[in-house]
Protein backbone atom coordinates (compact mmCIF):
# COMPACT_ATOMS: atom_id res chain seq x y z
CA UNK A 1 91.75 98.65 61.14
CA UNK A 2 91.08 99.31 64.52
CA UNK A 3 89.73 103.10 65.39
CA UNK A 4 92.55 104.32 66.96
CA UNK A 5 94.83 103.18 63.98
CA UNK A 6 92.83 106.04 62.01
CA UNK A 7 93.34 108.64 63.62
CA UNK A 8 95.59 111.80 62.42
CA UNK A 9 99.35 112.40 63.42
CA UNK A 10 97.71 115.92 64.50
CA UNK A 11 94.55 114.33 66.60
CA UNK A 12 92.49 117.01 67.65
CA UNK A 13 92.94 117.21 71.96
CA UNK A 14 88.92 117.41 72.37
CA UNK A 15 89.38 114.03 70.76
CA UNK A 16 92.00 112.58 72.61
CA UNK A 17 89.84 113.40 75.83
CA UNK A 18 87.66 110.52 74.46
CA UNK A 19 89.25 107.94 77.07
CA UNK A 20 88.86 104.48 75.44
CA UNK A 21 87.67 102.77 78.66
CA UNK A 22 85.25 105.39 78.62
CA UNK A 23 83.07 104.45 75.66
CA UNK A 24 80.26 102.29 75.90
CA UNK A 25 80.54 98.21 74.87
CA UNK A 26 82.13 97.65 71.74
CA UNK A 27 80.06 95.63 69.21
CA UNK A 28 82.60 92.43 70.00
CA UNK A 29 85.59 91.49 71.93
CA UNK A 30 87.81 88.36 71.80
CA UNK A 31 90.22 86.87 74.46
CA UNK A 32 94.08 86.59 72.62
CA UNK A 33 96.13 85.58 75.36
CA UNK A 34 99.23 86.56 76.78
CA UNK A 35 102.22 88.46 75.70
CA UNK A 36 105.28 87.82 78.38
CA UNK A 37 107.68 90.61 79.00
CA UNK A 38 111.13 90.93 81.17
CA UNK A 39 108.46 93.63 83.06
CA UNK A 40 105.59 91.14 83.66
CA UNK A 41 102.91 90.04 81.86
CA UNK A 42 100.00 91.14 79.41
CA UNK A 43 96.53 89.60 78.91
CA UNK A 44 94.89 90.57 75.61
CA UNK A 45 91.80 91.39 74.06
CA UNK A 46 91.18 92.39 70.62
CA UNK A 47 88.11 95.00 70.70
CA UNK A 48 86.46 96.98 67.80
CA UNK A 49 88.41 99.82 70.01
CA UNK A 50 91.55 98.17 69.41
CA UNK A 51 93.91 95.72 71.45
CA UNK A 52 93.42 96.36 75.17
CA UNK A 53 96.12 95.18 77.56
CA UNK A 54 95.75 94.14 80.91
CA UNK A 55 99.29 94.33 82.32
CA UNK A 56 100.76 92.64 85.60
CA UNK A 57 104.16 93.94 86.40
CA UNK A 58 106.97 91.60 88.07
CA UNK A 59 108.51 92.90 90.71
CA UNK A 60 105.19 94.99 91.75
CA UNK A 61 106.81 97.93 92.69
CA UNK A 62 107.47 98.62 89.64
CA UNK A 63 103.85 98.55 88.73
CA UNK A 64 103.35 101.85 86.76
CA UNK A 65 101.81 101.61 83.48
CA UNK A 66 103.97 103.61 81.88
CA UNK A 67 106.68 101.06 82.39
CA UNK A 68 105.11 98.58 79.87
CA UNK A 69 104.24 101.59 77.92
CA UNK A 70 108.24 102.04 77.61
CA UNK A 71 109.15 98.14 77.17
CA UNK A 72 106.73 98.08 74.60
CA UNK A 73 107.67 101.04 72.38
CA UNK A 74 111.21 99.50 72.29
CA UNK A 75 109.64 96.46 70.92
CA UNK A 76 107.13 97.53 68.60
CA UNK A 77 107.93 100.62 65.98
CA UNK A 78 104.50 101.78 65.65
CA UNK A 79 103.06 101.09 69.45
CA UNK A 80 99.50 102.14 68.26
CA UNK A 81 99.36 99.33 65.97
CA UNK A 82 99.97 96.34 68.49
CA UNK A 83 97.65 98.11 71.60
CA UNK A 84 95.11 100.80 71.85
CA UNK A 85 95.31 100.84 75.68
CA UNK A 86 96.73 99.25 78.40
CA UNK A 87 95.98 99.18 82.12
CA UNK A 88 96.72 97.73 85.34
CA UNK A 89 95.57 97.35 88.97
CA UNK A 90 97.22 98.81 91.86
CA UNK A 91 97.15 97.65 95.63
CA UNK A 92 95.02 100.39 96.85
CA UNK A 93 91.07 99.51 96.12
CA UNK A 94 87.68 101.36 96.85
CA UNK A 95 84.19 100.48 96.65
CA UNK A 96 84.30 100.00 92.82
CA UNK A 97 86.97 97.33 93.07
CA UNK A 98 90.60 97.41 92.54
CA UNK A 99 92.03 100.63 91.72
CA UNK A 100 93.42 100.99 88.05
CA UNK A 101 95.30 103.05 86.09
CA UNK A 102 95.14 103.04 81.87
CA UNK A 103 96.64 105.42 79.57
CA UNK A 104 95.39 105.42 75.66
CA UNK A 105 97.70 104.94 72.74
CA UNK A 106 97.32 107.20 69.99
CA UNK A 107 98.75 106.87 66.57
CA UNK A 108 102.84 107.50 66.40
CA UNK A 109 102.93 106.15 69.89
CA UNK A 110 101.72 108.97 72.01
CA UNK A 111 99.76 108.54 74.81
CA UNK A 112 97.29 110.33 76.72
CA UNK A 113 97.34 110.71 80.27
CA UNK A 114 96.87 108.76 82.80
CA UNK A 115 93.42 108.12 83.84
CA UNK A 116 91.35 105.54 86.43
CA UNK A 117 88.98 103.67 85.22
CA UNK A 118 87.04 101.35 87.33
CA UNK A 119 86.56 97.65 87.15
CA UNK A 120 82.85 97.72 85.43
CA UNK A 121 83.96 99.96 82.44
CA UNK A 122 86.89 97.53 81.84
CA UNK A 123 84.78 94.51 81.83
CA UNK A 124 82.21 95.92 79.81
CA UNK A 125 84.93 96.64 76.93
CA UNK A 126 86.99 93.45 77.37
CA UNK A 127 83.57 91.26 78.22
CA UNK A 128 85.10 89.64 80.94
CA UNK A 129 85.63 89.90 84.42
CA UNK A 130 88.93 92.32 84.99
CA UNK A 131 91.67 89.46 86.35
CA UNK A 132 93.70 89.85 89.30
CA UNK A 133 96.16 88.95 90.36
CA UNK A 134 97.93 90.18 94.19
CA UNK A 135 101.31 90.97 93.64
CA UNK A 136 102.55 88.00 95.35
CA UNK A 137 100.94 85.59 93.44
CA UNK A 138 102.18 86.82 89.70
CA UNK A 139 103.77 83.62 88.40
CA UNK A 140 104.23 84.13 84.97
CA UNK A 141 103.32 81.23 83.84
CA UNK A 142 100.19 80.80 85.71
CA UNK A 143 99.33 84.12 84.15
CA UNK A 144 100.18 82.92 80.65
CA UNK A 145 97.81 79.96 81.01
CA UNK A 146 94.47 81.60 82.14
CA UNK A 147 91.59 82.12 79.87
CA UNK A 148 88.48 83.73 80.78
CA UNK A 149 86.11 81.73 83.06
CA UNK A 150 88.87 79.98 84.60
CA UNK A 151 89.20 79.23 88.06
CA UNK A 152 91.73 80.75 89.99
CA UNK A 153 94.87 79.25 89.79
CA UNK A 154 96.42 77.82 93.16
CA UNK A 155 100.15 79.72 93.38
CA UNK A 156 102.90 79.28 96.31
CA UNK A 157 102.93 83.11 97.81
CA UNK A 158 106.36 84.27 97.32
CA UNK A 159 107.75 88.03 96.92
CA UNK A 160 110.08 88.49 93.10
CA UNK A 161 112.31 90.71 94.84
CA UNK A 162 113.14 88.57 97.58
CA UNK A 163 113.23 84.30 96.40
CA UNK A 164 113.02 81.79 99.16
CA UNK A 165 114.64 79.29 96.99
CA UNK A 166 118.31 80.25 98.08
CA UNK A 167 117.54 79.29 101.30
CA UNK A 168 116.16 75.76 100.97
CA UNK A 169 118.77 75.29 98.32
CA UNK A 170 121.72 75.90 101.20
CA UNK A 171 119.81 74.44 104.21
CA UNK A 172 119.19 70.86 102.58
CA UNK A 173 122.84 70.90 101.21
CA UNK A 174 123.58 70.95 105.23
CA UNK A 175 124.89 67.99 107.57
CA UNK A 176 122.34 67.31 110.14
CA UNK A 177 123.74 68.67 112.98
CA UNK A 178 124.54 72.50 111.18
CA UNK A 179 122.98 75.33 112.57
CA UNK A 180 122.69 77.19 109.21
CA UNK A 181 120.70 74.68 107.94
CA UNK A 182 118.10 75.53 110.74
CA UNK A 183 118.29 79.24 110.42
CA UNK A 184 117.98 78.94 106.30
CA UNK A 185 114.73 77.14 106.66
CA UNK A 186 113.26 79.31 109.25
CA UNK A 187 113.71 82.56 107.15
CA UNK A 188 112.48 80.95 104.26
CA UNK A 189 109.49 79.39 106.01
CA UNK A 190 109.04 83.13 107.84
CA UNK A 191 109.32 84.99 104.01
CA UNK A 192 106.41 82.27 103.00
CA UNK A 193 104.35 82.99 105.86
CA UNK A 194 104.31 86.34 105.10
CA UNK A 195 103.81 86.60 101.51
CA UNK A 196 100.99 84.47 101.71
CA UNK A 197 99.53 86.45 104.77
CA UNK A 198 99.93 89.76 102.75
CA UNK A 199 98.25 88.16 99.99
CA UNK A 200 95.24 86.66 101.95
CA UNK A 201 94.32 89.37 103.48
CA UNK A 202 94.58 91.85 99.78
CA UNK A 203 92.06 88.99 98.90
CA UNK A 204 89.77 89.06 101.59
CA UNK A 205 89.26 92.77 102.34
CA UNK A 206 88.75 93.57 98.29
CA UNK A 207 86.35 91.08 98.43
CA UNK A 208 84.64 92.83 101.66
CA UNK A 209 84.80 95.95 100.45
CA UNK A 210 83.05 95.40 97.04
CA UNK A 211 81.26 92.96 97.61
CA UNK A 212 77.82 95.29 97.52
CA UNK A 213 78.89 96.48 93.93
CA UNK A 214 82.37 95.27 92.26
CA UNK A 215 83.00 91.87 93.33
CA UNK A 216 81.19 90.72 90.26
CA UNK A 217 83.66 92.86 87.46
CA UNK A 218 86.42 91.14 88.45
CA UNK A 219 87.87 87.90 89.18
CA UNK A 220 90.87 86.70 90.85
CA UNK A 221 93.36 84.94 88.82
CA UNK A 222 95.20 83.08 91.47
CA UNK A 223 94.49 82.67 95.35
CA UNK A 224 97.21 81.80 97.78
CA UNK A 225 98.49 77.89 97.90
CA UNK A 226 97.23 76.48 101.35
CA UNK A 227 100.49 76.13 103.90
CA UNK A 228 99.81 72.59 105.10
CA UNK A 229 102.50 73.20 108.47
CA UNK A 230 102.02 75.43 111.15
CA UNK A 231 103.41 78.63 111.25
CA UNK A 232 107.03 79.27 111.10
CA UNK A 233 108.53 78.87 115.04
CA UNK A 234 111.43 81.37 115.61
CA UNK A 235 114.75 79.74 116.18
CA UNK A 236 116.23 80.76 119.42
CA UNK A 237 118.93 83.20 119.07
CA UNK A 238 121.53 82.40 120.17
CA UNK A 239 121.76 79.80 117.38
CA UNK A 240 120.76 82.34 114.73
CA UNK A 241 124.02 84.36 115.73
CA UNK A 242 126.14 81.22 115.61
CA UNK A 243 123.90 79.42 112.25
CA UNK A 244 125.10 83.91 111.12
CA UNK A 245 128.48 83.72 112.33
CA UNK A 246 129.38 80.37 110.48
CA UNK A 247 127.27 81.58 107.15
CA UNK A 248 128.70 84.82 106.95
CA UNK A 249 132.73 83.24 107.10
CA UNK A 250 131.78 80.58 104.09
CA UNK A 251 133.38 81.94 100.18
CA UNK A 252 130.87 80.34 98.22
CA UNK A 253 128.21 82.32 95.95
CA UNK A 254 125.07 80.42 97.64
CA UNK A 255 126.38 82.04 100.73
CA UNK A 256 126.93 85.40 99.46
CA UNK A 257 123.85 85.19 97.95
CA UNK A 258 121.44 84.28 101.02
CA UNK A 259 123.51 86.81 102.71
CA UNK A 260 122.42 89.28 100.69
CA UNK A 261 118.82 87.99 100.27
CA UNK A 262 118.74 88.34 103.98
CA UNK A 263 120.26 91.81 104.37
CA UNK A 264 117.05 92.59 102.13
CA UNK A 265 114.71 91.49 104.37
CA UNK A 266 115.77 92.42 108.03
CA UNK A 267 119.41 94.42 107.63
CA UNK A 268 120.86 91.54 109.20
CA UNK A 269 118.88 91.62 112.25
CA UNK A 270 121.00 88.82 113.32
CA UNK A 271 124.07 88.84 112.13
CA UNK A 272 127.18 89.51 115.06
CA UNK A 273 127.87 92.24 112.57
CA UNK A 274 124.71 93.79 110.55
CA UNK A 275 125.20 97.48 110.07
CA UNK A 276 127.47 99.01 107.45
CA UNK A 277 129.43 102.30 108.47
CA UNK A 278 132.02 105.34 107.01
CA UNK A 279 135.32 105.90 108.55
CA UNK A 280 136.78 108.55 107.48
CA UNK A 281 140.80 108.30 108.83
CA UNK A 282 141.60 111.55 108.60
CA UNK A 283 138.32 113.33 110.86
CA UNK A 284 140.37 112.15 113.97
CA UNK A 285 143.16 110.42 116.29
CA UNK A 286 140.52 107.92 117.00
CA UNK A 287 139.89 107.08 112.88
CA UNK A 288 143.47 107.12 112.26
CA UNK A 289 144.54 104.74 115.14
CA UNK A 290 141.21 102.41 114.68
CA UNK A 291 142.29 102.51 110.49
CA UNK A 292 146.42 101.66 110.94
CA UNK A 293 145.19 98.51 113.23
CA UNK A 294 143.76 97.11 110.11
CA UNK A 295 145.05 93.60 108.54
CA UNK A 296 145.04 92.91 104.83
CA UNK A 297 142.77 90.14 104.19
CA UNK A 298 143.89 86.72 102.17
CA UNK A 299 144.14 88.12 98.27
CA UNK A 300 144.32 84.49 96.90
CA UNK A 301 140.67 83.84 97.81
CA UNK A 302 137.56 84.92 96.94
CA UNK A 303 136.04 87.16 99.56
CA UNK A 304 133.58 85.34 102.89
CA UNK A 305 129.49 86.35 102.26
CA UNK A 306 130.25 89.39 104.66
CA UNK A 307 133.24 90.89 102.61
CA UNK A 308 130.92 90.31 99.41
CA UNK A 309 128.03 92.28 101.52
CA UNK A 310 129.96 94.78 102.66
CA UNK A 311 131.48 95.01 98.79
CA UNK A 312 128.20 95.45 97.21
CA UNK A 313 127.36 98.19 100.08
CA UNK A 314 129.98 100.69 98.98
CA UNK A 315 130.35 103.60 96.55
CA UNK A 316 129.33 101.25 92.72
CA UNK A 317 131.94 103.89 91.03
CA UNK A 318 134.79 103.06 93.43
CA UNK A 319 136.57 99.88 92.21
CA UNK A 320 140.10 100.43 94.15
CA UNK A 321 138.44 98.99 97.11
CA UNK A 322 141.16 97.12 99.67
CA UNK A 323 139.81 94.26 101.70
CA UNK A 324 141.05 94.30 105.12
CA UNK A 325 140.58 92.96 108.39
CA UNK A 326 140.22 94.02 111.88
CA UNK A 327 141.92 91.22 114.35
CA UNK A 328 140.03 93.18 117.36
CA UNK A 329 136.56 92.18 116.06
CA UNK A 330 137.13 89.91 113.50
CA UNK A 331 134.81 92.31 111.06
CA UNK A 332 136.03 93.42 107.45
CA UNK A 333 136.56 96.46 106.22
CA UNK A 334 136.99 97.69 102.96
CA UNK A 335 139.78 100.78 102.41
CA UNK A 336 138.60 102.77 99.55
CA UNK A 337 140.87 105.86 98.02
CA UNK A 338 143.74 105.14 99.93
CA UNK A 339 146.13 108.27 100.75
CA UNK A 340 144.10 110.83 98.80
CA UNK A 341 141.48 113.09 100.54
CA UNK A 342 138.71 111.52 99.76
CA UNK A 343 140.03 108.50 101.37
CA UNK A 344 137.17 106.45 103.68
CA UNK A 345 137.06 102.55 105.12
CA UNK A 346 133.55 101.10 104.75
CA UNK A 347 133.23 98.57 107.82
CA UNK A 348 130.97 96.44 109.26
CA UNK A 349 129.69 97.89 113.13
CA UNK A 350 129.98 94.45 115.54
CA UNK A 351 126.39 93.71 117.53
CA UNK A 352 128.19 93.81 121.01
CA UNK A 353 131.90 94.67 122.45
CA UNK A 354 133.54 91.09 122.87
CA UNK A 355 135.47 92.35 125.76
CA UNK A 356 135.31 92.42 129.75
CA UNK A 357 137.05 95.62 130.78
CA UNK A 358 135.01 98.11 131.33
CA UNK A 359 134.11 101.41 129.59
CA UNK A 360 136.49 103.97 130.22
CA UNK A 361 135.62 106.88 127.79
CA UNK A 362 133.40 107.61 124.98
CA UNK A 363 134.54 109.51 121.98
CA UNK A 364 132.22 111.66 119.60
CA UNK A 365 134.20 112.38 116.64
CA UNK A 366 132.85 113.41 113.00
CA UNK A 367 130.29 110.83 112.18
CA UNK A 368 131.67 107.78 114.58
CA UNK A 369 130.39 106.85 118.26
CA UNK A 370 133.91 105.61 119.71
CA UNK A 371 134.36 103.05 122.62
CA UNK A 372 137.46 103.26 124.62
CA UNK A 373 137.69 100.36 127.57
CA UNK A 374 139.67 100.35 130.36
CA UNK A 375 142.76 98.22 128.89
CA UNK A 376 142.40 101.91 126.44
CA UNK A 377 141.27 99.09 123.56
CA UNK A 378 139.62 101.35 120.81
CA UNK A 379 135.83 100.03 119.30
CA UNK A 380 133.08 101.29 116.83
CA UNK A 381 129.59 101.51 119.32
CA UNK A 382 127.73 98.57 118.66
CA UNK A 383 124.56 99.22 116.58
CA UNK A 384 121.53 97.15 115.22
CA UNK A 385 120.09 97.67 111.77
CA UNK A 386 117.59 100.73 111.85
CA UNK A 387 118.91 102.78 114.35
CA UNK A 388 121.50 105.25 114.23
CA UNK A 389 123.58 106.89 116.54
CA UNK A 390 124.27 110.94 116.68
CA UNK A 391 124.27 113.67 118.57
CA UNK A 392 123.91 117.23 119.01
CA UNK A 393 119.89 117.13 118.74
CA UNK A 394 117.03 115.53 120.09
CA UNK A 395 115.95 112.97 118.06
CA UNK A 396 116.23 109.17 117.99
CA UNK A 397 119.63 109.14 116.83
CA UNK A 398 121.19 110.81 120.66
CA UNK A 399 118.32 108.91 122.22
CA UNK A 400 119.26 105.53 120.63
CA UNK A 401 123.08 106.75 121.31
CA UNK A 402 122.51 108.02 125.37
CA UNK A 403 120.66 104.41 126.16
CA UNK A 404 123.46 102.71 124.61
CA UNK A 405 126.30 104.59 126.43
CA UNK A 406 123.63 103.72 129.88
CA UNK A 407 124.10 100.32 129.44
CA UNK A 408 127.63 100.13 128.92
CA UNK A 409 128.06 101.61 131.70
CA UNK A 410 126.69 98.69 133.31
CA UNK A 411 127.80 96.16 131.36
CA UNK A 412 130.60 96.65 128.31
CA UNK A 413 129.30 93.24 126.70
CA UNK A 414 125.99 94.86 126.27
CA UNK A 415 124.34 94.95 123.00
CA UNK A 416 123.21 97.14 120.81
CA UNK A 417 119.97 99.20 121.26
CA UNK A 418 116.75 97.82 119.59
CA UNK A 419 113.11 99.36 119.30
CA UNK A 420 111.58 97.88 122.79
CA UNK A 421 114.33 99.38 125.38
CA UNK A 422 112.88 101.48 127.87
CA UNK A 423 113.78 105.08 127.65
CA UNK A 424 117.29 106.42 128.26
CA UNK A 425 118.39 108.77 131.69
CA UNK A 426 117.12 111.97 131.14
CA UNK A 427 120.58 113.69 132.18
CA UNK A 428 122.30 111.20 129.88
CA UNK A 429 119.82 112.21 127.19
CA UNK A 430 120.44 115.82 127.93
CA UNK A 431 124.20 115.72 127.71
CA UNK A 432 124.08 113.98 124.36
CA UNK A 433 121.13 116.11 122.82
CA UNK A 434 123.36 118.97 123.66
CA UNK A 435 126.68 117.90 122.59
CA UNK A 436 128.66 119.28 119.28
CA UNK A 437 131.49 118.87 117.55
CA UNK A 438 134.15 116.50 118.56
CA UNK A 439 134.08 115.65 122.36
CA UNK A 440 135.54 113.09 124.71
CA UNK A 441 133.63 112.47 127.61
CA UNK A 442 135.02 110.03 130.13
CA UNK A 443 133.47 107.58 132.50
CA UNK A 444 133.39 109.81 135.61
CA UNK A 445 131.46 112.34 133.23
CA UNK A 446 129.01 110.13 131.80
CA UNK A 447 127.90 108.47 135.33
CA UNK A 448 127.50 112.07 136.41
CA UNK A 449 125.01 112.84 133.65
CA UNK A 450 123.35 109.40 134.32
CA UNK A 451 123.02 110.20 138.07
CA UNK A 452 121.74 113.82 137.49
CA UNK A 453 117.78 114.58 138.16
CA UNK A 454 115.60 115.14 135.55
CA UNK A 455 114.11 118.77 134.88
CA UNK A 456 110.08 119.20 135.64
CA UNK A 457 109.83 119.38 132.00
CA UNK A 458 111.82 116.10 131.25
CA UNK A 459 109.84 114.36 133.85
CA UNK A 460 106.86 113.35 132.29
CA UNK A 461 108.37 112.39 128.96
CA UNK A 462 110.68 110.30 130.50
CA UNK A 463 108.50 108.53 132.66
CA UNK A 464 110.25 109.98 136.01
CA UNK A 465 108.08 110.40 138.89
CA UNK A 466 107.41 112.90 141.21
């Protein structure tokens, strides 16, 4: 019987401050193997202090110890019995090595707190090298096969939360001449790229940093498979709209499912249509008259990749959802509580106005940036992923929104804002910052703000000179 397994229901807390990774070398210790979990994985060694676990968690982020400490109590009855302690690495590292965390098992499953051990007292308790693996190299499998002294294992980089194999599984079910098939393989080869940069360079500064004291109390389980291409080229973009535009219109679950894969990784950076919004019908004439334009979509169908996104971005305890259309944009929309107050349409925001007449007034109502042209055609503001529009302060959300309403000024067709656009007109930036409420401004209005000179204080920050 192990030590631990002695101990009293009532253990004395002087003696539960006795940290197991703590102790000096046991008088033996013996390599077990694995135990595979829906959490991860566990390498084993049976000690004279008792099983110690060293656990790997799938997806990483949920890498907490206390996560296996949980899967395993609803496995075992008496926890204490089957491990004595358990501990895992985390991303950050110091001198010492990886960074761990443990926590001790004590008899009726309790456990003590969390503590960090470093690399050298592990080793010296399992009498082996500490194994590790990056978080992007955590095939189970591999993990189940190592024993101590083994090389490390040779693993294709990839990221749990976000598979590639969607991706190649669509593009090489493509004619030759699609464009999806093109923009498939490029994000998968991009996600590759990057998983296996991110786990190179884990490798290579842990080994830099320790490699004075901790290099040699642990070992890597698995290094990054070798990419034998060249790096991933981007596909120009105007094909990654269209390669979007005809992906995102397809009913089949491959496409909803890269769809959704991809919303993961960028927000649909380039998608016609990539940001999700609220309408609320009743905050305004311009909600009401956008909402009673909408279509009903075909019910004897299932829904395109876009309708499934946009499904799977609403309210998870509404199930009355409506799937609609609007013929201005060609973008869904999904009517949720229909004639009650609490009634909303969750829509998708189109990248750029499809029209040529030009802007004739811009409505602020409730949470929605309104566009009304010339031909008085009503449209949602066009928006990219990651940046908002608002007003009525002055943050990024009026800045992002008074650059915007600048260039469609110029040019309707204009897209949305991104990160590298120079900075907005400081009177533009002004008016918005200071705007509240529900307000119409119209053209004449707007070009006046844009045409007004900046304050000495406004000068410098907006790059005006003297």
């Amino acid at each position: 019987m192990s030590l631990l397994g002695r101990r009293r229901k009532s253990a004395d807390p002087a003696e539960k401050r006795e940290l197991l990774l703590k102790r000096p070398a046991p008088a033996w210790a013996k390599f077990v193997g694995p135990e595979i979990l829906d959490a991860g994985a566990i390498l084993r060694w049976d000690t004279e202090y008792g099983t110690i676990g060293v656990v790997y968690s799938v997806p990483f982020a949920h890498h907490s110890v206390h996560r296996f400490v949980h899967k395993l109590s609803g496995k075992y009855g008496r926890l204490h019995q089957a491990y004595a302690c358990l501990v895992s690495a985390e991303l950050t590292m110091g001198w010492y090595g990886p960074d761990l965390e443990a926590v001790d098992i004590y008899k009726w499953s309790s456990v003590s707190d969390s503590y960090q051990p470093i690399c050298e007292e592990v080793a010296r308790i399992i009498g082996t090298p500490v194994p590790i693996w990056h978080s992007r190299l955590r095939d189970r499998q591999t993990i189940e096969k190592w024993k101590p002294g083994s090389p490390p294992a040779l693993v294709p980089a990839f990221d749990s939360d976000l598979p590639t194999e969607a991706f190649t599984a669509l593009a090489a079910d493509e004619p030759d001449d699609s464009l999806v098939a093109p923009v498939c393989l490029w994000l998968a080869r991009t996600m590759r790229d990057s998983d296996t940069e991110h786990a190179q360079s884990y490798i290579e500064m842990l080994k830099d940093v320790s490699k004075d004291y901790g290099d040699k109390w642990f070992t890597f389980g698995a290094l990054p498979a070798e990419i034998r291409r060249s790096e991933a080229e981007p596909v120009p973009e105007e094909i990654r709209r269209d390669g979007w535009d005809q992906l995102l219109k397809r009913r089949d679950v491959l496409a909803a499912n890269v769809a959704k894969l991809a919303q993961m990784w960028d927000g649909g950076e380039d998608w016609l249509g990539g940001v999700t919004t609220k309408v609320y019908p009743r905050e305004g004439s311009a909600a009401a008259a956008w909402a009673a334009r909408l279509v009903p979509a075909p019910t004897d169908l299932p829904p395109t990749a876009l309708e499934q996104n946009l499904l799977e971005t609403g309210d998870p305890l509404v199930t009355d959802g409506v799937v609609l259309h609007d013929p201005e944009t060609d973008m869904p929309a999904i009517y949720f509580n229909k004639d009650t107050r609490d009634e909303y349409v969750a829509t998708t925001v189109p990248f750029r106005i499809r029209r040529t007449e030009p802007l004739k007034s811009v409505i602020l109502s409730g949470s929605t940036v309104w566009i009304v042209t010339r031909d008085d055609r009503l449209w949602i503001a066009p928006e990219r992923p990651g940046l908002g529009l608002a007003w009525g302060y002055g943050g990024s959300g009026p800045y992002t929104l008074a650059k915007l309403i600048e260039r469609l000024l110029d040019e309707i067709i204009s897209p949305g804002v991104n990160s590298f656009e120079p900075p907005p007109r400081p009177g533009l930036m002004r008016l918005i910052a200071n705007t509240h409420g529900t307000t119409t401004y119209t053209r004449e209005q707007l070009e006046r703000a844009r045409d007004a000179p900046p304050t000495p204080d406004e000068r410098e920050w907006f790059g005006e000179g003297d």
